[in-house]
C-alpha atoms as a PDB file:
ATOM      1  CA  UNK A   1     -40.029 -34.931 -22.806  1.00  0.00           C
ATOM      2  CA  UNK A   2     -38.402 -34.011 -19.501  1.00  0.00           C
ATOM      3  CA  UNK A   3     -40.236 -30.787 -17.869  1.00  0.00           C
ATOM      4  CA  UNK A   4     -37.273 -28.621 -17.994  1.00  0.00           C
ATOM      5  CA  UNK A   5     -37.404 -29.348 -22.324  1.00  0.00           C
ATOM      6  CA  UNK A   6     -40.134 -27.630 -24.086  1.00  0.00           C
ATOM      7  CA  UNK A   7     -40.671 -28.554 -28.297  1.00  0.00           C
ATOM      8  CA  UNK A   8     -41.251 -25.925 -30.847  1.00  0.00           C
ATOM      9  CA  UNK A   9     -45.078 -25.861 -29.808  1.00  0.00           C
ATOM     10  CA  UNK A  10     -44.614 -25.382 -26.004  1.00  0.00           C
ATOM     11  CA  UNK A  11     -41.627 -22.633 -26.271  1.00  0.00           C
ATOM     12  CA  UNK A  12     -44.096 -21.034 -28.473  1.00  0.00           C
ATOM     13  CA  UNK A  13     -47.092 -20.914 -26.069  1.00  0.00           C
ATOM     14  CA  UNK A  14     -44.552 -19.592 -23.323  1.00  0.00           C
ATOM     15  CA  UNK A  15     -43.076 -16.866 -25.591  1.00  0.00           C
ATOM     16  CA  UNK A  16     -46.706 -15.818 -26.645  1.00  0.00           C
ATOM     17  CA  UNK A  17     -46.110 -16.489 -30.415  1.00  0.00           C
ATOM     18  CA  UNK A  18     -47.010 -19.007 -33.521  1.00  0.00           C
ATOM     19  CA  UNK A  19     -45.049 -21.886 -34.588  1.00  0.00           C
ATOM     20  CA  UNK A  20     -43.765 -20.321 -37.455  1.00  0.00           C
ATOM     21  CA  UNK A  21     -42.294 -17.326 -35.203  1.00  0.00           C
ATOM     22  CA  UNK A  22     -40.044 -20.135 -33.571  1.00  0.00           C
ATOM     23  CA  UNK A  23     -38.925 -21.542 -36.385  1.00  0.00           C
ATOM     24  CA  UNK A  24     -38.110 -17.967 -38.191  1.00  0.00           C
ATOM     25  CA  UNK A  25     -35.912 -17.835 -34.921  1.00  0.00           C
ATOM     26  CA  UNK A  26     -34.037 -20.767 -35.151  1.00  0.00           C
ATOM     27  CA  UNK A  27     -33.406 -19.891 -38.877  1.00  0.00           C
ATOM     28  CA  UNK A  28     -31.707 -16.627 -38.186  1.00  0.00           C
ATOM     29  CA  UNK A  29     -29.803 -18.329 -34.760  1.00  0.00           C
ATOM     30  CA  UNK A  30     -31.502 -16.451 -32.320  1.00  0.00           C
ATOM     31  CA  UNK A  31     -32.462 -18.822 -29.965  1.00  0.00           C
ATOM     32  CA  UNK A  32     -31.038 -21.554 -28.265  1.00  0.00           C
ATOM     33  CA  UNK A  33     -32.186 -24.713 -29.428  1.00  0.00           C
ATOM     34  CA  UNK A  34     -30.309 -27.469 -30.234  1.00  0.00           C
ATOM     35  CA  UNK A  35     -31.609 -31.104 -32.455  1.00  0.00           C
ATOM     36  CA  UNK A  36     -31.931 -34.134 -30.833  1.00  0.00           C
ATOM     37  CA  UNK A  37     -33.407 -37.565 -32.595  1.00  0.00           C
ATOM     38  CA  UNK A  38     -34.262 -34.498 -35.473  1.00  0.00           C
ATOM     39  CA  UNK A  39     -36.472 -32.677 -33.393  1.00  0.00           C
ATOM     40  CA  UNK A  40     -35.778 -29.067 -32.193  1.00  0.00           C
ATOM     41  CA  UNK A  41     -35.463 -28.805 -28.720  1.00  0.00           C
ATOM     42  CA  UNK A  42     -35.376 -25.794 -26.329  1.00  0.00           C
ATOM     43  CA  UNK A  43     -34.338 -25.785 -22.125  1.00  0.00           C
ATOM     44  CA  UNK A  44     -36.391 -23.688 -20.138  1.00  0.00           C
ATOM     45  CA  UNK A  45     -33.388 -22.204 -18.100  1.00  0.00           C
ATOM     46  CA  UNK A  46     -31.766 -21.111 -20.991  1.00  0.00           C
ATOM     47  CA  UNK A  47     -35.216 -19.500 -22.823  1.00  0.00           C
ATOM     48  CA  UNK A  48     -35.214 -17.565 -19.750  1.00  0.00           C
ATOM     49  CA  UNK A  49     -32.171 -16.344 -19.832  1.00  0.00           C
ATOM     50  CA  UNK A  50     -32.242 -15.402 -23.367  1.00  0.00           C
ATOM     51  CA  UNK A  51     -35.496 -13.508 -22.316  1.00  0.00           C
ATOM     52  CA  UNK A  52     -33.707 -11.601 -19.789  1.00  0.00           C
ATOM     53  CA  UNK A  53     -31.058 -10.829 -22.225  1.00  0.00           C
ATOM     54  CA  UNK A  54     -33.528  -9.770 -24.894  1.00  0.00           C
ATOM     55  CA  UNK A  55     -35.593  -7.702 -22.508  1.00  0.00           C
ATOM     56  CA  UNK A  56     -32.142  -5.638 -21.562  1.00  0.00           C
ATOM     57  CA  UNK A  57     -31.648  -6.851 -18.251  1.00  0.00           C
ATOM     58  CA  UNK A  58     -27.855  -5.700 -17.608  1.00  0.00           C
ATOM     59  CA  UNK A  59     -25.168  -8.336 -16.575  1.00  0.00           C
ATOM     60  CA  UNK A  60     -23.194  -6.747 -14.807  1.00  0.00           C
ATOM     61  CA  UNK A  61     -23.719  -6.123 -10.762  1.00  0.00           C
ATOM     62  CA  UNK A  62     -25.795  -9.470 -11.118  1.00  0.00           C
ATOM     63  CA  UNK A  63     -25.116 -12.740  -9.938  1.00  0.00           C
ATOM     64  CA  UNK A  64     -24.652 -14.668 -12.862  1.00  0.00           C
ATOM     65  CA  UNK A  65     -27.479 -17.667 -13.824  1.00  0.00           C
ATOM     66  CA  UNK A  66     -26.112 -20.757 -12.471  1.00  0.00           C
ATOM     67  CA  UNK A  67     -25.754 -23.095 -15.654  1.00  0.00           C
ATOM     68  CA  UNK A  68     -27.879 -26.457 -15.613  1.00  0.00           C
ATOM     69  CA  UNK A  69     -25.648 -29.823 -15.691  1.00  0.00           C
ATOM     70  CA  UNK A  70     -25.419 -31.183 -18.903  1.00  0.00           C
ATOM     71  CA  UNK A  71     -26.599 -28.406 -20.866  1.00  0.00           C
ATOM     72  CA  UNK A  72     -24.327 -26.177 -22.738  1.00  0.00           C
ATOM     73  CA  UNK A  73     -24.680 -22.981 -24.509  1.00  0.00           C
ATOM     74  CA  UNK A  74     -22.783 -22.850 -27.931  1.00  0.00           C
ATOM     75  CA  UNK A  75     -22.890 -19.946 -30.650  1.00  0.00           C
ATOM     76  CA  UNK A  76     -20.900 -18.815 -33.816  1.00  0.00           C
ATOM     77  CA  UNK A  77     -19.804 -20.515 -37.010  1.00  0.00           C
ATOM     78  CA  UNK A  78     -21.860 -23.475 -39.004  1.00  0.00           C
ATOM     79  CA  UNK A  79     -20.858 -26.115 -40.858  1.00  0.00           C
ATOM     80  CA  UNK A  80     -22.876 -28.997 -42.084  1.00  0.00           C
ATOM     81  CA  UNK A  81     -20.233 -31.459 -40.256  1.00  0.00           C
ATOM     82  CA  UNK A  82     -20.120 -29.752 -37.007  1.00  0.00           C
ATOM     83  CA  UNK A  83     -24.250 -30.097 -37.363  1.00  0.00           C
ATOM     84  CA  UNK A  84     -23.639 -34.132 -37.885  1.00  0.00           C
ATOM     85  CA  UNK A  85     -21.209 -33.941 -34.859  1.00  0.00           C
ATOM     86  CA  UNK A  86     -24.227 -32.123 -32.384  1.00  0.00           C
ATOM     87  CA  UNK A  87     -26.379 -34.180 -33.274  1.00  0.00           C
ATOM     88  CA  UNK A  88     -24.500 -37.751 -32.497  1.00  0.00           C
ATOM     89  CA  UNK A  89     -22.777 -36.132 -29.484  1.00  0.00           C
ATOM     90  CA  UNK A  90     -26.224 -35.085 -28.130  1.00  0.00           C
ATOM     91  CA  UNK A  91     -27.366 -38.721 -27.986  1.00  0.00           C
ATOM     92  CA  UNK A  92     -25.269 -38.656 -25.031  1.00  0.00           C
ATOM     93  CA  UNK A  93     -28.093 -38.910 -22.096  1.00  0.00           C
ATOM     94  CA  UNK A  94     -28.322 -35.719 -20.619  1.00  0.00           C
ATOM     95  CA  UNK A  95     -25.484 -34.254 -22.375  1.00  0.00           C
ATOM     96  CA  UNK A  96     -26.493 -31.307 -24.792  1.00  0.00           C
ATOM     97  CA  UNK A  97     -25.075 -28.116 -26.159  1.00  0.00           C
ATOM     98  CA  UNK A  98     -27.384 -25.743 -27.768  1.00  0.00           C
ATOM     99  CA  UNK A  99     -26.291 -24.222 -30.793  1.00  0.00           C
ATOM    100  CA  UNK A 100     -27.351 -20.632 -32.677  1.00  0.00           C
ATOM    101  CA  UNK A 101     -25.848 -19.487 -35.625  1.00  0.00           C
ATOM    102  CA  UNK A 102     -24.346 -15.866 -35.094  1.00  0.00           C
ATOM    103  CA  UNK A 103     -21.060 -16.369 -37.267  1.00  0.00           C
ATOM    104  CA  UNK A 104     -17.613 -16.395 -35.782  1.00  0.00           C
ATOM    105  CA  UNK A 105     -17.575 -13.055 -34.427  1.00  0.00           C
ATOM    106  CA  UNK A 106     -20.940 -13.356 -32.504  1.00  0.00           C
ATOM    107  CA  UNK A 107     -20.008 -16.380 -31.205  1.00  0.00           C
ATOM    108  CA  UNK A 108     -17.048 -14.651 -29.649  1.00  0.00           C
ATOM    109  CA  UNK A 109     -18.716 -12.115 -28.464  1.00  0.00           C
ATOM    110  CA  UNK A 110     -21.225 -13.845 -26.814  1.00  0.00           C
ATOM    111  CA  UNK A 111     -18.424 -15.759 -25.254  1.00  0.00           C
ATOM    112  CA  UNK A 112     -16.754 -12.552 -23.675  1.00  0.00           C
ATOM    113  CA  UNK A 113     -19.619 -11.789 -22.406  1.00  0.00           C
ATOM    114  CA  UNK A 114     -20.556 -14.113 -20.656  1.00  0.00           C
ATOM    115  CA  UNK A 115     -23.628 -15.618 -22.513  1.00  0.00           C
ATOM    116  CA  UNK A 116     -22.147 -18.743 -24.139  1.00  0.00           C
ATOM    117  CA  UNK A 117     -19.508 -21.559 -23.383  1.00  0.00           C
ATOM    118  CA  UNK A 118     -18.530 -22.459 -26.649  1.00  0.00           C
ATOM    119  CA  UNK A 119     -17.953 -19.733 -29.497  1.00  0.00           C
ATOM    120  CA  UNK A 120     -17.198 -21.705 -32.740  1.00  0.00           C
ATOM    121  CA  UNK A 121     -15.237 -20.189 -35.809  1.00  0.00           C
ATOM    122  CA  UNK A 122     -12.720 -20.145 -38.454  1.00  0.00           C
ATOM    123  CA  UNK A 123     -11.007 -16.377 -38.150  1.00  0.00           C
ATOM    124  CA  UNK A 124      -8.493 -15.747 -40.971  1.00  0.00           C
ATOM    125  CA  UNK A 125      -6.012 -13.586 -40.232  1.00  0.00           C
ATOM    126  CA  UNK A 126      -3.935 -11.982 -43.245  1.00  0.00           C
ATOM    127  CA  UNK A 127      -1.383 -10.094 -40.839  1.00  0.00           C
ATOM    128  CA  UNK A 128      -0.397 -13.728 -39.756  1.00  0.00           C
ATOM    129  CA  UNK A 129      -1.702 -16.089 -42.376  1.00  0.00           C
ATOM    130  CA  UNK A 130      -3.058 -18.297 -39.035  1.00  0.00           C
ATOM    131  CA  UNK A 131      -6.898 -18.541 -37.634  1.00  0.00           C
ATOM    132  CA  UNK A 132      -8.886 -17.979 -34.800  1.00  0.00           C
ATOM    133  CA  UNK A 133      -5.600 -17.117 -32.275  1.00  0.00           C
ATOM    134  CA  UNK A 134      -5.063 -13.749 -32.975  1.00  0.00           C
ATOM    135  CA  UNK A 135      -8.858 -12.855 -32.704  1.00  0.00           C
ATOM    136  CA  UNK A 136      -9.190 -14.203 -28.857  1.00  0.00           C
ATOM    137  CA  UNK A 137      -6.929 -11.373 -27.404  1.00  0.00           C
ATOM    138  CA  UNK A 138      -9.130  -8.735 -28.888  1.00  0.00           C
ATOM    139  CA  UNK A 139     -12.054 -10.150 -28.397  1.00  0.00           C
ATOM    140  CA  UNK A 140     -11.651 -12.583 -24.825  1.00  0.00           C
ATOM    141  CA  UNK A 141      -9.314 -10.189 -23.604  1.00  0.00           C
ATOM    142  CA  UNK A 142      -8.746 -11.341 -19.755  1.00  0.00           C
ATOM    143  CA  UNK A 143     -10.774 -14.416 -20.250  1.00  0.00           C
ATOM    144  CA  UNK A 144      -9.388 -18.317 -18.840  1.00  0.00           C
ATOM    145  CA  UNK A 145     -10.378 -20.481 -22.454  1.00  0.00           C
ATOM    146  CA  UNK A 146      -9.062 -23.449 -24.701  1.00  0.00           C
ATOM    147  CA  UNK A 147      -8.789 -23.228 -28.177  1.00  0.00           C
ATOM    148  CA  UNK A 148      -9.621 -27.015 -29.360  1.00  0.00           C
ATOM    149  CA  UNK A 149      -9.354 -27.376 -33.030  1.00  0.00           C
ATOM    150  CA  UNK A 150     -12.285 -29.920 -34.866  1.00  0.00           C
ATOM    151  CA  UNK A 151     -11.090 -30.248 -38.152  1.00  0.00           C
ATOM    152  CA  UNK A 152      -9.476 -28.746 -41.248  1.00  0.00           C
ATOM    153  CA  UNK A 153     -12.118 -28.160 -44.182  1.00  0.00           C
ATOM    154  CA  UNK A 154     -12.080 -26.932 -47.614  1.00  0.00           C
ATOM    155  CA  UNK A 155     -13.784 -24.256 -48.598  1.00  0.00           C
ATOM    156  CA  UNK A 156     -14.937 -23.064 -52.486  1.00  0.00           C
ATOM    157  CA  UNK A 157     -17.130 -21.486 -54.972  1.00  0.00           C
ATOM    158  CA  UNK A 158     -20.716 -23.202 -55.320  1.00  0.00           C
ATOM    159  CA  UNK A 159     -22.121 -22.876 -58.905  1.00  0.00           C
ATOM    160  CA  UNK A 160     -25.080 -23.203 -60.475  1.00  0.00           C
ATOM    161  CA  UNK A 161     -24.670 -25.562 -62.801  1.00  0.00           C
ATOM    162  CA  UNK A 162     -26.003 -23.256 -65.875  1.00  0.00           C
ATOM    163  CA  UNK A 163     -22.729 -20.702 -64.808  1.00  0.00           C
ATOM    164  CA  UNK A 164     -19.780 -23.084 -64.361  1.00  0.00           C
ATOM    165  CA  UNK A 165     -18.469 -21.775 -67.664  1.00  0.00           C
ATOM    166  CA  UNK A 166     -18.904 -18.062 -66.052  1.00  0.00           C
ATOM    167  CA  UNK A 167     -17.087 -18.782 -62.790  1.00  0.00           C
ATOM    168  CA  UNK A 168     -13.605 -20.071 -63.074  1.00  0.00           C
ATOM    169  CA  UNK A 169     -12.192 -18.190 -60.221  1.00  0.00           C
ATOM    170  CA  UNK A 170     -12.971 -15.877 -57.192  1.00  0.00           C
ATOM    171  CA  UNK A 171     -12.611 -12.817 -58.931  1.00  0.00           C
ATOM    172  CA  UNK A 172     -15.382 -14.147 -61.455  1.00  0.00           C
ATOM    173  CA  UNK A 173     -17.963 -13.266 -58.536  1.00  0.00           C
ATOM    174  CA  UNK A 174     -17.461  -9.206 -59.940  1.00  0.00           C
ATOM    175  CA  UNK A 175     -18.485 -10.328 -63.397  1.00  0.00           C
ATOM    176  CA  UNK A 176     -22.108  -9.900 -63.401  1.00  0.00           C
ATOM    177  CA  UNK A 177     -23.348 -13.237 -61.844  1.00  0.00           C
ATOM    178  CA  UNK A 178     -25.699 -13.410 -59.232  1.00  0.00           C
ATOM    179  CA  UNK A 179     -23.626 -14.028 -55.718  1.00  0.00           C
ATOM    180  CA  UNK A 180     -25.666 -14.732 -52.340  1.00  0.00           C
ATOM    181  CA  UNK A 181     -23.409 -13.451 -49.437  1.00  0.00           C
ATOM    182  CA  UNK A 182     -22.929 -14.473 -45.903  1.00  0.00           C
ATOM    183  CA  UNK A 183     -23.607 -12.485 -43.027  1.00  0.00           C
ATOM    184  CA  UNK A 184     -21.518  -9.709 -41.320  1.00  0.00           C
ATOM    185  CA  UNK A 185     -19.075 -11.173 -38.966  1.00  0.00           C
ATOM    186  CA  UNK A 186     -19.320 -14.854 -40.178  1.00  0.00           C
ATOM    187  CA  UNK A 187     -15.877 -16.247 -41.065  1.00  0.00           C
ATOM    188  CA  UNK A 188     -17.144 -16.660 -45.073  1.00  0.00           C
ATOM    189  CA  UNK A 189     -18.012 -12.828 -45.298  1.00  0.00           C
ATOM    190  CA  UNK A 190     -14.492 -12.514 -43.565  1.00  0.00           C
ATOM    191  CA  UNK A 191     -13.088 -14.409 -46.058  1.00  0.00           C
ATOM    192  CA  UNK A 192     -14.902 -12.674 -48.885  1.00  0.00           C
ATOM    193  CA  UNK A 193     -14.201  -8.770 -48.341  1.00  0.00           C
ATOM    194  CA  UNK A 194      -9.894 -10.065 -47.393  1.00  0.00           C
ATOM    195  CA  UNK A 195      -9.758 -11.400 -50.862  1.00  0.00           C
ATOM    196  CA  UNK A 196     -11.812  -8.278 -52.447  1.00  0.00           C
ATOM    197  CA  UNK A 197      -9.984  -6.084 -51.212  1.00  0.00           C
ATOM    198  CA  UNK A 198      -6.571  -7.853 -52.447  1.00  0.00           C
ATOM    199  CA  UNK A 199      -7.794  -8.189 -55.807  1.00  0.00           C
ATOM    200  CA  UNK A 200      -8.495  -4.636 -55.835  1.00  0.00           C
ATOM    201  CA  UNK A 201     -12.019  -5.450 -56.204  1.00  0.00           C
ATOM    202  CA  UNK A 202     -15.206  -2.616 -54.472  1.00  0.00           C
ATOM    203  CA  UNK A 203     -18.076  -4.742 -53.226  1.00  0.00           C
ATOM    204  CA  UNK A 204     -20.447  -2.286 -54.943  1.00  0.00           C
ATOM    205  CA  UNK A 205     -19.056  -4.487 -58.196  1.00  0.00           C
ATOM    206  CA  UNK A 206     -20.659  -7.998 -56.638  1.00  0.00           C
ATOM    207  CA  UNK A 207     -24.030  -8.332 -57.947  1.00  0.00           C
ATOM    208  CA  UNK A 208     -25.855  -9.626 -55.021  1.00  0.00           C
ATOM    209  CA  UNK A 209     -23.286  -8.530 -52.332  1.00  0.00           C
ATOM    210  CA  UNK A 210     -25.977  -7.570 -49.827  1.00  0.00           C
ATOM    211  CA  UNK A 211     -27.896 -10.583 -49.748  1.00  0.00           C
ATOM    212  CA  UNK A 212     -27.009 -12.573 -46.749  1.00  0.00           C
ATOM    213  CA  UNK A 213     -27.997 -15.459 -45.506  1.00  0.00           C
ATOM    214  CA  UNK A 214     -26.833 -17.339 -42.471  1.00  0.00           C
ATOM    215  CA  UNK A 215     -25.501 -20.952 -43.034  1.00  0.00           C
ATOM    216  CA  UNK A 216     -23.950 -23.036 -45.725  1.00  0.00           C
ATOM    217  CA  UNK A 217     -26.750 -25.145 -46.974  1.00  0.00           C
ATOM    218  CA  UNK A 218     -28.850 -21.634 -47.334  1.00  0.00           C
ATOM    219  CA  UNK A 219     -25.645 -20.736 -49.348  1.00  0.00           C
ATOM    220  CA  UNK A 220     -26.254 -24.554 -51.435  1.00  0.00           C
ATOM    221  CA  UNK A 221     -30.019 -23.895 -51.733  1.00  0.00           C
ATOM    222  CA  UNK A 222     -30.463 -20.462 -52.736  1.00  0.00           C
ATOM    223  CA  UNK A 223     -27.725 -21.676 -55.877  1.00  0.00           C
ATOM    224  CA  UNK A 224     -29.921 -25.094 -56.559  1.00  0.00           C
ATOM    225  CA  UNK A 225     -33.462 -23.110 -56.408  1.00  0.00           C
ATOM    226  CA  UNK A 226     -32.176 -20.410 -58.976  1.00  0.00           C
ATOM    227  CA  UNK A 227     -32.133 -17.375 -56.754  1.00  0.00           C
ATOM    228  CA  UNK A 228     -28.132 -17.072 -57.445  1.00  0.00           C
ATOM    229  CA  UNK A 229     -25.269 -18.000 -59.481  1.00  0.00           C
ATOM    230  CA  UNK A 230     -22.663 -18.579 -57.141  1.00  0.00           C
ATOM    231  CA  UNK A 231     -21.724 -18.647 -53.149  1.00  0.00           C
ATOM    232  CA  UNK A 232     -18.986 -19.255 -50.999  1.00  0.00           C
ATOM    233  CA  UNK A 233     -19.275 -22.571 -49.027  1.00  0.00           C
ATOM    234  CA  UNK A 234     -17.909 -25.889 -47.301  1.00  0.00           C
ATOM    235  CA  UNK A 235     -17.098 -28.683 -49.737  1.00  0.00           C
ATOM    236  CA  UNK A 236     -19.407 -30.997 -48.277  1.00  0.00           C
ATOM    237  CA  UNK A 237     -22.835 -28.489 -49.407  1.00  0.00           C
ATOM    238  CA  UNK A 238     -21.508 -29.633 -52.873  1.00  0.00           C
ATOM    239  CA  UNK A 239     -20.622 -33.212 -52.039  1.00  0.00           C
ATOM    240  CA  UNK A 240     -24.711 -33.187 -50.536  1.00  0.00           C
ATOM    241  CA  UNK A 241     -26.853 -30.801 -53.000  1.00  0.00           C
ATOM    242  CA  UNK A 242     -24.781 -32.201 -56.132  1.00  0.00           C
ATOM    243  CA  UNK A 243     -23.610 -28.501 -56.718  1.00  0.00           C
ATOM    244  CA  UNK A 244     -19.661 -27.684 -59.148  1.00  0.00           C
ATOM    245  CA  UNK A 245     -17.574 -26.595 -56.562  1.00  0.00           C
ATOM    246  CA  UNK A 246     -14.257 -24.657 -57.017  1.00  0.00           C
ATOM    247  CA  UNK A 247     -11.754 -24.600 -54.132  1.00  0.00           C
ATOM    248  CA  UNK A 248     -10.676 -21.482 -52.666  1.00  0.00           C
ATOM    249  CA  UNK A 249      -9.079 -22.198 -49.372  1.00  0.00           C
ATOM    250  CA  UNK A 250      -8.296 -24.709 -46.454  1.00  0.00           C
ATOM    251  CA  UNK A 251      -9.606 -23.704 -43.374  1.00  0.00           C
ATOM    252  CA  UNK A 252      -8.867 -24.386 -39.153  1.00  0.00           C
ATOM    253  CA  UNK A 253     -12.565 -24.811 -38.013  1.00  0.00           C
ATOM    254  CA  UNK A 254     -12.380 -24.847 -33.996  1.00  0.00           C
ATOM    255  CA  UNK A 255     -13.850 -24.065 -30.800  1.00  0.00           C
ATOM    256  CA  UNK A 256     -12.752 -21.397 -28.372  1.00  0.00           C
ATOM    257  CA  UNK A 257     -14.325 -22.778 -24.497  1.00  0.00           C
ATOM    258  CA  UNK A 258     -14.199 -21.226 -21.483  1.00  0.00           C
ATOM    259  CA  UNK A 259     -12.511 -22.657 -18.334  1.00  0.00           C
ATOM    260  CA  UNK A 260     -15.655 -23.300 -15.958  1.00  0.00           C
ATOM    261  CA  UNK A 261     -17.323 -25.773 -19.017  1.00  0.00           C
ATOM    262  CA  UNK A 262     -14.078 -27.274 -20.343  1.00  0.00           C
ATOM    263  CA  UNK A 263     -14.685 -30.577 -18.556  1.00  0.00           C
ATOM    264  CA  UNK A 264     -19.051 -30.905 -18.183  1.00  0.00           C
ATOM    265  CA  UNK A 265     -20.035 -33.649 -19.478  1.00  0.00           C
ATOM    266  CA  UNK A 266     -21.832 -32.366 -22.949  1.00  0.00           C
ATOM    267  CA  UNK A 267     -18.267 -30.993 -24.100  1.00  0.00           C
ATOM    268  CA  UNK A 268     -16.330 -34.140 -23.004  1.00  0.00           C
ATOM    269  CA  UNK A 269     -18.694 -36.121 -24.866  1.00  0.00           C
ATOM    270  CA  UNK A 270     -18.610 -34.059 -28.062  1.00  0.00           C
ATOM    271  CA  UNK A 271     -14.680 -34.239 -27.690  1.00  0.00           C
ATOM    272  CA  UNK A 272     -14.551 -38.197 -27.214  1.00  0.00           C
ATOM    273  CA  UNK A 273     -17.651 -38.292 -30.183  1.00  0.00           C
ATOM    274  CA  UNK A 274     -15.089 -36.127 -32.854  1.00  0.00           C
ATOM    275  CA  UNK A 275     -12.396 -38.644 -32.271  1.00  0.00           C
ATOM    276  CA  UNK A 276     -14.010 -42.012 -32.975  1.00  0.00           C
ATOM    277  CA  UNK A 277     -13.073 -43.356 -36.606  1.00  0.00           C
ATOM    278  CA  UNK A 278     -17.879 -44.319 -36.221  1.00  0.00           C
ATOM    279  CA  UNK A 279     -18.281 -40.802 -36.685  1.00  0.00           C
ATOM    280  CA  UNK A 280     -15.218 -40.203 -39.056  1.00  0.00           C
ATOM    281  CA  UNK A 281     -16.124 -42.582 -41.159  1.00  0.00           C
ATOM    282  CA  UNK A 282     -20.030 -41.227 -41.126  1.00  0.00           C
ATOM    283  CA  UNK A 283     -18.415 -37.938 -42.937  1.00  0.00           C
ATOM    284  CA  UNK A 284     -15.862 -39.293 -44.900  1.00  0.00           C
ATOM    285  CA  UNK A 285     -18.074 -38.983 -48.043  1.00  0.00           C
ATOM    286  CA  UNK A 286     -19.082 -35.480 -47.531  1.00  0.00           C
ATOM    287  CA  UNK A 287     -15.411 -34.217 -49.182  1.00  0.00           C
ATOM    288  CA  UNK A 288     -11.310 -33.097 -47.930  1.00  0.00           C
ATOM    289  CA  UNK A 289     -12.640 -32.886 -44.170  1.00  0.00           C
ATOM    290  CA  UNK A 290      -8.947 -33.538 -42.152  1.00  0.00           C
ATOM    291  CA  UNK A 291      -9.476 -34.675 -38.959  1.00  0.00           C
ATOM    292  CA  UNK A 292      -5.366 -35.680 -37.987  1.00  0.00           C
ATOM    293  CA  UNK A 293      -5.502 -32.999 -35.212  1.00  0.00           C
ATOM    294  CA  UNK A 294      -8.837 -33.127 -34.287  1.00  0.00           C
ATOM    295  CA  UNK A 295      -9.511 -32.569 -30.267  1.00  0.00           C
ATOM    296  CA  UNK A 296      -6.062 -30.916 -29.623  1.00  0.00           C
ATOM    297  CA  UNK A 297      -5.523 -27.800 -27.635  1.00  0.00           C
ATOM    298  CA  UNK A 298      -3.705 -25.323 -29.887  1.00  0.00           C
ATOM    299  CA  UNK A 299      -3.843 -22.294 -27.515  1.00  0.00           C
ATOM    300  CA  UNK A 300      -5.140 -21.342 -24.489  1.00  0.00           C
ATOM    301  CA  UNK A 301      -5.038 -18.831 -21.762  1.00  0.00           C
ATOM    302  CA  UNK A 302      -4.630 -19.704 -18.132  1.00  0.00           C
ATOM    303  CA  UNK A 303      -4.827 -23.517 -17.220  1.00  0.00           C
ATOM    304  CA  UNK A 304      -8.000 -25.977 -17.962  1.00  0.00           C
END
C-alpha cells in the first residue's frame, strides 16, 4: 500500500484506538474512507484534516489544506448503486473519492463549508415538487458548483415478510408495526416526516420512529434479522436481501460538486464509469434504476 494509504489497522495505531473503534466509525460515516478491491482504505492527508476538524481547529483566517491529486472528498446520501459505482470508478489508478455517510443535508453542509467536494443527495421539495435545486441556494449560498444528476431510483416500503398482510401502504407504518427510521437530515427521513405530516399523521404514532440507522442495507437488515417490521428504502435492498417491497416514490439521486474538483481526475472517471452500458448492465438486476440522463448538468451556479 502506497505510504500516504493507511488500512483499518494502521489508521488505528495513528488515531490511538482498536480496530473495532475504526470500523464503528466508518459505520456511522464519520471518517473518510473509501473501498477499494473490498478493503477499507483511509489517506493520511485527509485523516489529518478530519483530526483538525474534530479537534475544533477553526477554518476560517486559515489557509485552506491543499487537496492531494486524485483524491476526493465525498459525503451525504447512500445508495447501494452509488456504492457499486465507487467502487468500479476507484479502480481507476490513483483516482479515488472517499465517501462518509452523513445524509443529504450533511453532505451539503460539509460542502458549504468547505470540507468536501462532492455532497450527494436526493432533496424533495413539496413547495416545487422538484429535488435537490431548491436546497443549494440555502444551503451553498455564494458557492461556484454543478449539479450532475446519476440516476433516477425507486424508492418503497421494505417488509418483513411475516407483515406484508399488515403493510399495504405508507400510512400502515402508524398501525402498530415495528418501523426502523433513517437519520435526521438524510433524504429518507425527509421523505418520511413530508408524507406524515400530509396524512395528518404525529410521529409519536410510528412505533419505532426514533430508531435510526444510517444506510439502506441497515434499513434491509434490521427488517431480515427481526428487529423491525418495515423501513423505507431503495428498490435494489429488496431486489438483494429478497425483502416485499412496496413503491412509494421515484427519486433524482445526484451530486452537487464544487468548481475547483469538477474536472480532477477521480470525478471525471466516476462520470465516464456511470455512463458505460459495463457498469449499467452490472446493476440492471438490482430493480427500476433509470439511467437516460445520467452525467448531465441540470443546474449550476457560475461556470465549470
Amino acid at each position: 500500500m502506497p505510504e500516504e494509504m493507511m488500512n483499518t489497522k494502521q489508521v488505528a495505531e495513528y488515531l490511538g484506538i482498536n480496530e473495532k473503534q475504526v470500523y464503528a466509525l466508518i459505520k456511522a460515516g464519520k471518517i473518510p474512507c473509501t473501498k477499494v478491491t473490498g478493503k477499507w482504505v483511509f489517506p493520511r492527508s485527509l485523516i489529518d484534516r478530519w483530526i483538525n476538524v474534530s479537534a475544533g481547529e477553526p477554518d476560517s483566517g486559515r489557509a485552506k489544506p491543499e487537496r492531494n491529486r486524485g483524491q476526493i472528498l465525498a459525503a451525504g446520501s447512500n445508495d447501494p448503486v452509488l456504492d457499486l459505482l465507487l467502487g468500479s470508478s476507484n479502480n481507476y489508478k490513483g483516482a479515488l473519492i472517499f465517501s462518509c455517510n452523513l445524509g443529504s443535508f450533511g453532505g451539503l453542509e460539509l460542502l458549504g463549508e468547505g470540507r468536501c467536494d462532492i455532497a450527494w443527495c436526493h432533496l424533495f421539495d413539496p413547495e416545487t415538487g422538484t429535488y435537490n435545486i431548491p436546497y443549494i441556494a440555502s444551503h451553498l449560498a455564494g458557492k461556484r458548483i454543478a449539479l450532475v444528476h446519476l440516476f433516477y431510483r425507486e424508492i418503497g416500503l421494505l417488509v418483513a415478510a411475516g407483515a406484508s398482510g399488515k403493510v399495504k401502504k405508507f400510512e400502515d407504518i402508524a398501525s402498530g408495526i415495528r418501523f426502523i427510521n433513517r437519520q435526521k437530515g438524510s433524504g429518507i427521513r425527509i421523505f418520511v416526516d413530508h408524507n406524515l405530516k400530509k396524512s395528518g399523521i404525529d410521529s409519536s404514532s410510528v412505533l419505532g420512529y426514533g430508531n435510526e440507522v444510517c444506510t439502506h442495507f441497515e434499513i434491509g437488515l434490521s427488517i431480515l434479522s427481526g428487529g423491525a417490521d418495515a423501513g423505507i428504502s431503495s428498490v435494489a435492498i429488496s431486489k438483494l436481501l429478497g425483502l416485499p417491497f412496496i413503491p412509494l416514490a421515484r427519486e433524482s439521486f445526484d451530486m452537487v460538486v464544487g468548481k475547483d474538483a469538477f474536472f480532477e481526475k477521480p470525478i471525471q472517471a466516476f462520470i465516464e464509469t456511470l455512463r458505460t452500458k459495463q457498469f449499467r448492465k452490472r446493476v440492471e438486476q438490482m430493480g427500476d434504476y433509470d439511467f437516460t440522463d445520467s452525467g448531465k448538468i441540470i443546474y449550476q451556479v457560475g461556470a465549470v
